[in-house]
Protein backbone atom coordinates (compact mmCIF):
# COMPACT_ATOMS: atom_id res chain seq x y z
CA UNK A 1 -0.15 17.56 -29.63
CA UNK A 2 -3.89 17.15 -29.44
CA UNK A 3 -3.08 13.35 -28.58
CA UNK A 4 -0.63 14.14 -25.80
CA UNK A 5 -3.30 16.93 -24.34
CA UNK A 6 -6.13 13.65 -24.22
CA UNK A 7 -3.51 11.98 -23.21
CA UNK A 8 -2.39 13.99 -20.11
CA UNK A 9 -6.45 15.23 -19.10
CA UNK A 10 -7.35 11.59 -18.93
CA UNK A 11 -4.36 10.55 -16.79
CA UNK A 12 -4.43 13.47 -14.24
CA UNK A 13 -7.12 11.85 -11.76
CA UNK A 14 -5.67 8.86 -11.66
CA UNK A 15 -2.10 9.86 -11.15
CA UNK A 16 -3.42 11.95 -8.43
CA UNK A 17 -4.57 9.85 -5.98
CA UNK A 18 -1.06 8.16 -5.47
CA UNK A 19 0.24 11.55 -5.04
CA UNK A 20 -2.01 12.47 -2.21
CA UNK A 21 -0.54 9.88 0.24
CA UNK A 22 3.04 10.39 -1.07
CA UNK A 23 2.66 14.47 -0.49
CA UNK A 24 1.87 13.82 2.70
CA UNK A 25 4.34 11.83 3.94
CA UNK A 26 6.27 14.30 2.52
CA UNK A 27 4.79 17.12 4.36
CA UNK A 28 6.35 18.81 7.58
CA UNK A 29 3.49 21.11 8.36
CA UNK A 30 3.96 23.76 11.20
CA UNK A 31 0.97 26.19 13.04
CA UNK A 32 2.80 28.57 10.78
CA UNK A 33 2.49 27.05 7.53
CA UNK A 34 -1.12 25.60 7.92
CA UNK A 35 -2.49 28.92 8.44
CA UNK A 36 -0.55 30.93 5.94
CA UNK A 37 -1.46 27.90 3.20
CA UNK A 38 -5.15 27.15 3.85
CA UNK A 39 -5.62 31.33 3.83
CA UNK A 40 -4.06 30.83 0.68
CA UNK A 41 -6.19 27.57 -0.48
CA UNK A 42 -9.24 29.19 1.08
CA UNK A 43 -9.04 31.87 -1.54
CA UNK A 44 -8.55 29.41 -4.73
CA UNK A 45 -11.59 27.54 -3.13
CA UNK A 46 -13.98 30.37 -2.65
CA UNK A 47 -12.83 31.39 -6.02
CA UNK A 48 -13.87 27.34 -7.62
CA UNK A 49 -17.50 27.68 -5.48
CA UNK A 50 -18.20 31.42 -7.18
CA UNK A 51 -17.12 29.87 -10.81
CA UNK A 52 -18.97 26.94 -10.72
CA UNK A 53 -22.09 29.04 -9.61
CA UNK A 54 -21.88 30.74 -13.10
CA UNK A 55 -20.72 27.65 -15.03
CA UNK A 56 -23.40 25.93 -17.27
CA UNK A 57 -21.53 23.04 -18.92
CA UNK A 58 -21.84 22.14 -22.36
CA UNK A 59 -25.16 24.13 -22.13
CA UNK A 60 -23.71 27.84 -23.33
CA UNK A 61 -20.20 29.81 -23.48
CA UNK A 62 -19.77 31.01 -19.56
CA UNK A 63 -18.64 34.87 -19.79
CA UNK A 64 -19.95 35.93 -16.33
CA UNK A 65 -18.69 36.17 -12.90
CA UNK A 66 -14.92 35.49 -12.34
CA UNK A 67 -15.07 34.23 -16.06
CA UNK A 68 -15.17 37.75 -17.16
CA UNK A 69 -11.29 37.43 -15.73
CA UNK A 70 -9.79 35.18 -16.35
CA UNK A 71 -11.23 31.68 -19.12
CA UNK A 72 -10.16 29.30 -16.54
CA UNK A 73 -11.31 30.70 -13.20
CA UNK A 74 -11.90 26.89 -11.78
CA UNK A 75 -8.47 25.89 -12.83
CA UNK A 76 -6.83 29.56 -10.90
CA UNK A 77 -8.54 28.30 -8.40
CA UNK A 78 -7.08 25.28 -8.13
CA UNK A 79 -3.53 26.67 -8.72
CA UNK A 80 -4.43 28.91 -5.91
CA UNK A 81 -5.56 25.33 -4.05
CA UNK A 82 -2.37 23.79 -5.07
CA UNK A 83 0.49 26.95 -4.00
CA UNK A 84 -1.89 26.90 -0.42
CA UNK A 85 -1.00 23.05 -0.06
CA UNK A 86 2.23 23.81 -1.12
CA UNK A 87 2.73 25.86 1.80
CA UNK A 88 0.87 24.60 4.26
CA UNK A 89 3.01 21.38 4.05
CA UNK A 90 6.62 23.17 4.40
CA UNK A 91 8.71 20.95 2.95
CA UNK A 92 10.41 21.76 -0.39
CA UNK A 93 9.83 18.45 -1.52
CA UNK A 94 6.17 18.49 -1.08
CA UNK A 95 5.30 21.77 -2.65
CA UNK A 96 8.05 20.80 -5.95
CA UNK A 97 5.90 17.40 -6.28
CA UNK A 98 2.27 18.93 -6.37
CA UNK A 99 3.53 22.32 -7.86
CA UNK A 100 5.04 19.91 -10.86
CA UNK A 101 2.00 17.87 -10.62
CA UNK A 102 -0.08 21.15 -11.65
CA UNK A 103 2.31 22.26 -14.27
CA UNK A 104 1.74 18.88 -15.82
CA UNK A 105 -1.75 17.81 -16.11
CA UNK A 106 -3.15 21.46 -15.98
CA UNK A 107 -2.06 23.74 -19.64
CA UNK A 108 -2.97 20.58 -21.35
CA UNK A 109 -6.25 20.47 -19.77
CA UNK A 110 -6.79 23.92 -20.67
CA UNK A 111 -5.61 23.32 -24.24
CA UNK A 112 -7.82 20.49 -24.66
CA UNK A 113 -11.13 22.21 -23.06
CA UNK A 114 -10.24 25.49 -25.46
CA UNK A 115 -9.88 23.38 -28.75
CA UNK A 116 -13.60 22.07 -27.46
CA UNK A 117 -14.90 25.64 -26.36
CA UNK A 118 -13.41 26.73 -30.12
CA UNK A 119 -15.16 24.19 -32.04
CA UNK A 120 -18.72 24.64 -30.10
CA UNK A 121 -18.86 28.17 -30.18
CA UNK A 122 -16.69 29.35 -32.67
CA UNK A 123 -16.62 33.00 -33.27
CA UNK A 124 -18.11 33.82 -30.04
CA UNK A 125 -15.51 31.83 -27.96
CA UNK A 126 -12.78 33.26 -30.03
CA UNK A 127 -14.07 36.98 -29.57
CA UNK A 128 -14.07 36.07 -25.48
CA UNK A 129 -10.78 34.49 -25.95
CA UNK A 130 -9.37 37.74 -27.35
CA UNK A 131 -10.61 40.01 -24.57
CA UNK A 132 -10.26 37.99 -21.49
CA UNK A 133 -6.74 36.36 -20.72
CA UNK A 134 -6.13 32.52 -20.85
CA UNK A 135 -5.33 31.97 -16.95
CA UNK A 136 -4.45 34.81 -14.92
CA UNK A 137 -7.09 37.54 -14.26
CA UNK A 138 -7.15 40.62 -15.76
CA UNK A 139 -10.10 43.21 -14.48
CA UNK A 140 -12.79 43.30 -17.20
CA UNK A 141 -12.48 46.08 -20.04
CA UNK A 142 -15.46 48.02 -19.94
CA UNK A 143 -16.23 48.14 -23.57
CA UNK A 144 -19.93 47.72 -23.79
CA UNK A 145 -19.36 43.99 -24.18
CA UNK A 146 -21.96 41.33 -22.32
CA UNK A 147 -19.91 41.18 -19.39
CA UNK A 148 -21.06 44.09 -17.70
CA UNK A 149 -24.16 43.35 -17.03
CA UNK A 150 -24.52 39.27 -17.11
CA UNK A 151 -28.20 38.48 -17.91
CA UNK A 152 -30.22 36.38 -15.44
CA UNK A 153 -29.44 33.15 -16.31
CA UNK A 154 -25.45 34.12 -16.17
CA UNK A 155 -26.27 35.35 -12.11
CA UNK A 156 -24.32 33.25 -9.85
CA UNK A 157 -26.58 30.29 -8.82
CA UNK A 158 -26.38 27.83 -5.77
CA UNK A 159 -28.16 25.39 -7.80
CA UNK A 160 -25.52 25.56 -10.40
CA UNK A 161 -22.71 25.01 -7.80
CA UNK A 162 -24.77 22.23 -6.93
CA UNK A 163 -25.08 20.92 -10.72
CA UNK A 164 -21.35 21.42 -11.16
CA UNK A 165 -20.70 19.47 -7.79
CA UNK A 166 -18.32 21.30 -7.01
CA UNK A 167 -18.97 20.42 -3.22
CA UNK A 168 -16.51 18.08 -3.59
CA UNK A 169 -13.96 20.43 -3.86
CA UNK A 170 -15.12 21.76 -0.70
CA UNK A 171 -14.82 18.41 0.86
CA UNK A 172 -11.43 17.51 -0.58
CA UNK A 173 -10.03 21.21 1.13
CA UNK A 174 -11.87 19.86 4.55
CA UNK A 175 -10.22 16.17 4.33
CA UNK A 176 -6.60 17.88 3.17
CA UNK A 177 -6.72 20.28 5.84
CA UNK A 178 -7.59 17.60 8.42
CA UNK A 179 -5.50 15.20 7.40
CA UNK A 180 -2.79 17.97 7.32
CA UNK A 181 -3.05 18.74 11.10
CA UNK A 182 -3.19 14.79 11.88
CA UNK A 183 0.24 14.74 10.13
CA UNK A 184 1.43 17.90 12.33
CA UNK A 185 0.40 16.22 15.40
CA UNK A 186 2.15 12.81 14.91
CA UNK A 187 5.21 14.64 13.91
CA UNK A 188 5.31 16.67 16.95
CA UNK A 189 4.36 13.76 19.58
CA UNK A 190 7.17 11.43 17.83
């Protein structure tokens, strides 16, 4: 399975670019459906920019900010990215093609990056693992555990959302979103 999960994480950036232009064409977006979605998408964004303000990659196990709850706070985010899109566009098709693209690529990502998490931090990861859910967010149990009171180098930092360039995502929302209302007014002058 571990093969498949490499397998999958490797081919999910690549098999998404095609998608883009083919969800798009697909797309039948209304004034309705842009607003409800990017409210939506705005939300799984904001969430992405305060994760990857906490996130220090490969550097130390992440237990603060929104990943005290849920482990995968980037990738809720994106879910949260992917049902706004999915609604914004208002067609059926659309939404079933990135919705399915998501169920795909994403639990094997997450399967893959917790086998890593495991094997770096071992005990640790496994005690976080038992006390904060795998992808949808639970409020923190206030135990007396670390994640009460995150010390200073778990603080959210610009400079780590910088680091983590997670800018881009930022970008990507700002190009969908345009590129969404460009497809809402050809379809409504043709």
């Amino acid at each position: 399975m571990a093969d498949v999960n490499a397998i999958l994480a490797r081919w999910r950036v690549r098999l998404g670019y095609p998608l883009a232009p083919l969800y798009l064409w697909l797309a039948l977006p209304t004034v309705k459906s842009l607003a409800l979605g990017m409210a939506i998408a705005l939300a799984g964004l904001l969430l992405r920019a305060v994760a990857a303000g906490h996130l220090h990659k490969q550097e130390e196990l992440t237990v603060s900010g929104p990943y005290a709850w849920t482990r995968n706070p980037l990738y809720f985010g994106s879910f949260l990215l992917v049902v706004g899109f999915a609604v914004a566009s208002h067609s059926w098709v659309a939404a079933a093609l990135i919705v399915g693209y998501y169920a795909i690529f994403y639990p094997a990502v997450m399967r893959r990056e917790e086998d890593e998490l495991r094997r770096k931090h071992g005990e640790a990861f496994d005690d976080y693992a038992a006390r904060v859910p795998l992808f949808f967010p639970r409020a923190p149990r206030r135990t007396g555990d670390s994640r009460a009171g995150a010390a200073p180098g778990q603080l959210f930092s610009w400079d780590q959302y910088a680091r983590n360039r997670e800018y881009q995502a930022a970008l990507g929302f700002m190009v969908g979103v345009m590129l969404l209302v460009a497809r809402m007014l050809v379809a409504a002058s043709g």
